[in-house]
Protein backbone atom coordinates (compact mmCIF):
# COMPACT_ATOMS: atom_id res chain seq x y z
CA UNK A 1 -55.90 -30.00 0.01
CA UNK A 2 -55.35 -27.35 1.80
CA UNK A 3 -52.10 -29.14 3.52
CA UNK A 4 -51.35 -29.13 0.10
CA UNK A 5 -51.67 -25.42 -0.86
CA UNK A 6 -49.57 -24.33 2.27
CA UNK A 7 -46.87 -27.01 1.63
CA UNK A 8 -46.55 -25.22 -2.29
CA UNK A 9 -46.56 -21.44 -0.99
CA UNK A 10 -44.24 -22.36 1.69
CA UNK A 11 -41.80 -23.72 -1.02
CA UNK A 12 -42.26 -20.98 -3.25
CA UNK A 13 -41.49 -18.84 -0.65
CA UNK A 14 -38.53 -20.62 0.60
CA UNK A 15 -37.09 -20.69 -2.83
CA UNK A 16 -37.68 -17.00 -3.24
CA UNK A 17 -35.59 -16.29 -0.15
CA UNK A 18 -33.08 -18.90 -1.34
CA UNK A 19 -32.74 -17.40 -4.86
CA UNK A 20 -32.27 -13.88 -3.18
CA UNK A 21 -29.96 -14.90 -0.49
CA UNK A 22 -28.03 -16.34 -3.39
CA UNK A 23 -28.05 -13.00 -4.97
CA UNK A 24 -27.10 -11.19 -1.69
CA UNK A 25 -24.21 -13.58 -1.77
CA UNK A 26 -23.02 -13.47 -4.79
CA UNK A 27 -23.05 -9.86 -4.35
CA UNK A 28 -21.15 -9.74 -1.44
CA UNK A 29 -18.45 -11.61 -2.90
CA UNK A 30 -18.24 -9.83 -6.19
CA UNK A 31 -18.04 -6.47 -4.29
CA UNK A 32 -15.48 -7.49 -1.87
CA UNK A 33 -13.17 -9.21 -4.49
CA UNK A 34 -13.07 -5.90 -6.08
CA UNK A 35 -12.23 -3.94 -2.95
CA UNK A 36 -9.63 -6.59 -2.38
CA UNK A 37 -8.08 -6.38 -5.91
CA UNK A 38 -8.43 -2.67 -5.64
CA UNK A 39 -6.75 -2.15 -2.56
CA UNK A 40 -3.77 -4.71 -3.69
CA UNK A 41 -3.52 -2.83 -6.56
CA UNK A 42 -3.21 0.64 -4.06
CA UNK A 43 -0.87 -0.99 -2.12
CA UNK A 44 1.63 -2.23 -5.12
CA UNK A 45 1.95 1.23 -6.46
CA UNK A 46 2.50 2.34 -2.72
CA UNK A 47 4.93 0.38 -2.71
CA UNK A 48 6.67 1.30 -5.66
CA UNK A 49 6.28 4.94 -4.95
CA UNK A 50 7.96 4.45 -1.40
CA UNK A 51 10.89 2.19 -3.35
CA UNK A 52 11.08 5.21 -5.82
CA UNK A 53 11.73 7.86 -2.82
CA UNK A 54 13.97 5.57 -0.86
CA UNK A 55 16.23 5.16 -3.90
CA UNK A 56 16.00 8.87 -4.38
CA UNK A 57 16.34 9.78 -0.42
CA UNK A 58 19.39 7.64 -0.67
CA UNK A 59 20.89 9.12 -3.65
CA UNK A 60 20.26 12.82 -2.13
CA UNK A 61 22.30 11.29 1.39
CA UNK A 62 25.14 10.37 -0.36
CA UNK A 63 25.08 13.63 -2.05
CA UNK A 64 25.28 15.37 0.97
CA UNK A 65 27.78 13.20 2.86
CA UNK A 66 30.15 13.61 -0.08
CA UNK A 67 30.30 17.77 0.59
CA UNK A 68 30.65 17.52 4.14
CA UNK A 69 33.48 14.97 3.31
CA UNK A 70 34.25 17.51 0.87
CA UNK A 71 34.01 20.53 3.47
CA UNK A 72 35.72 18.21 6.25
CA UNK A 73 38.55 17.81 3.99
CA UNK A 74 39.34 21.48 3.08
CA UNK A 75 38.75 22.64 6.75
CA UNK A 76 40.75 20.23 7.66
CA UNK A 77 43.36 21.36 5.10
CA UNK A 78 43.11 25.08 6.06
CA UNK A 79 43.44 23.90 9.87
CA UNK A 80 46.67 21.99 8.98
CA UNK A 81 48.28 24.75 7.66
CA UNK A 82 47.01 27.54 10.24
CA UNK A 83 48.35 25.68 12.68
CA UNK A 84 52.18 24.83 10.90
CA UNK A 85 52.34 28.06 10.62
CA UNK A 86 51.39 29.08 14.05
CA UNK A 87 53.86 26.92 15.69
């Protein structure tokens, strides 16, 4: 009988741990799923952001390139005729 008794508290006991190691688990996994979809969900709006200021870092370059073309272009102009009339 006493076989007996131990036999039931050891199972009671090793379904308690089971049933909270099934918690701990489940935990685990909820909590990292949501750091996962949270940090995919970071990362997508990075990435949109850095797409945004590409398109807009590009936009501002070929700004600039078009005045020094621009300034290139009337320098060049002005050296032209400094020099026709130097000659």
């Amino acid at each position: 009988m006493a076989t007996k008794i131990k036999a039931t508290i050891i199972n009671t006991t090793a379904n308690k741990v089971l049933g909270l190691t099934t918690k701990a688990n489940d935990f685990a996994l909820n909590t990292t799923e949501k750091v996962f979809t949270k940090s995919i969900d970071l990362t997508e709006k990075g990435v949109g952001l850095s797409a945004k200021l590409v398109k807009k870092g590009l936009k501002f370059s070929a700004k600039n390139q078009d005045v020094i073309f621009n300034t290139l272009e009337t320098v060049k102009g002005k050296a032209v005729q400094f020099l026709a009339k130097s000659k």
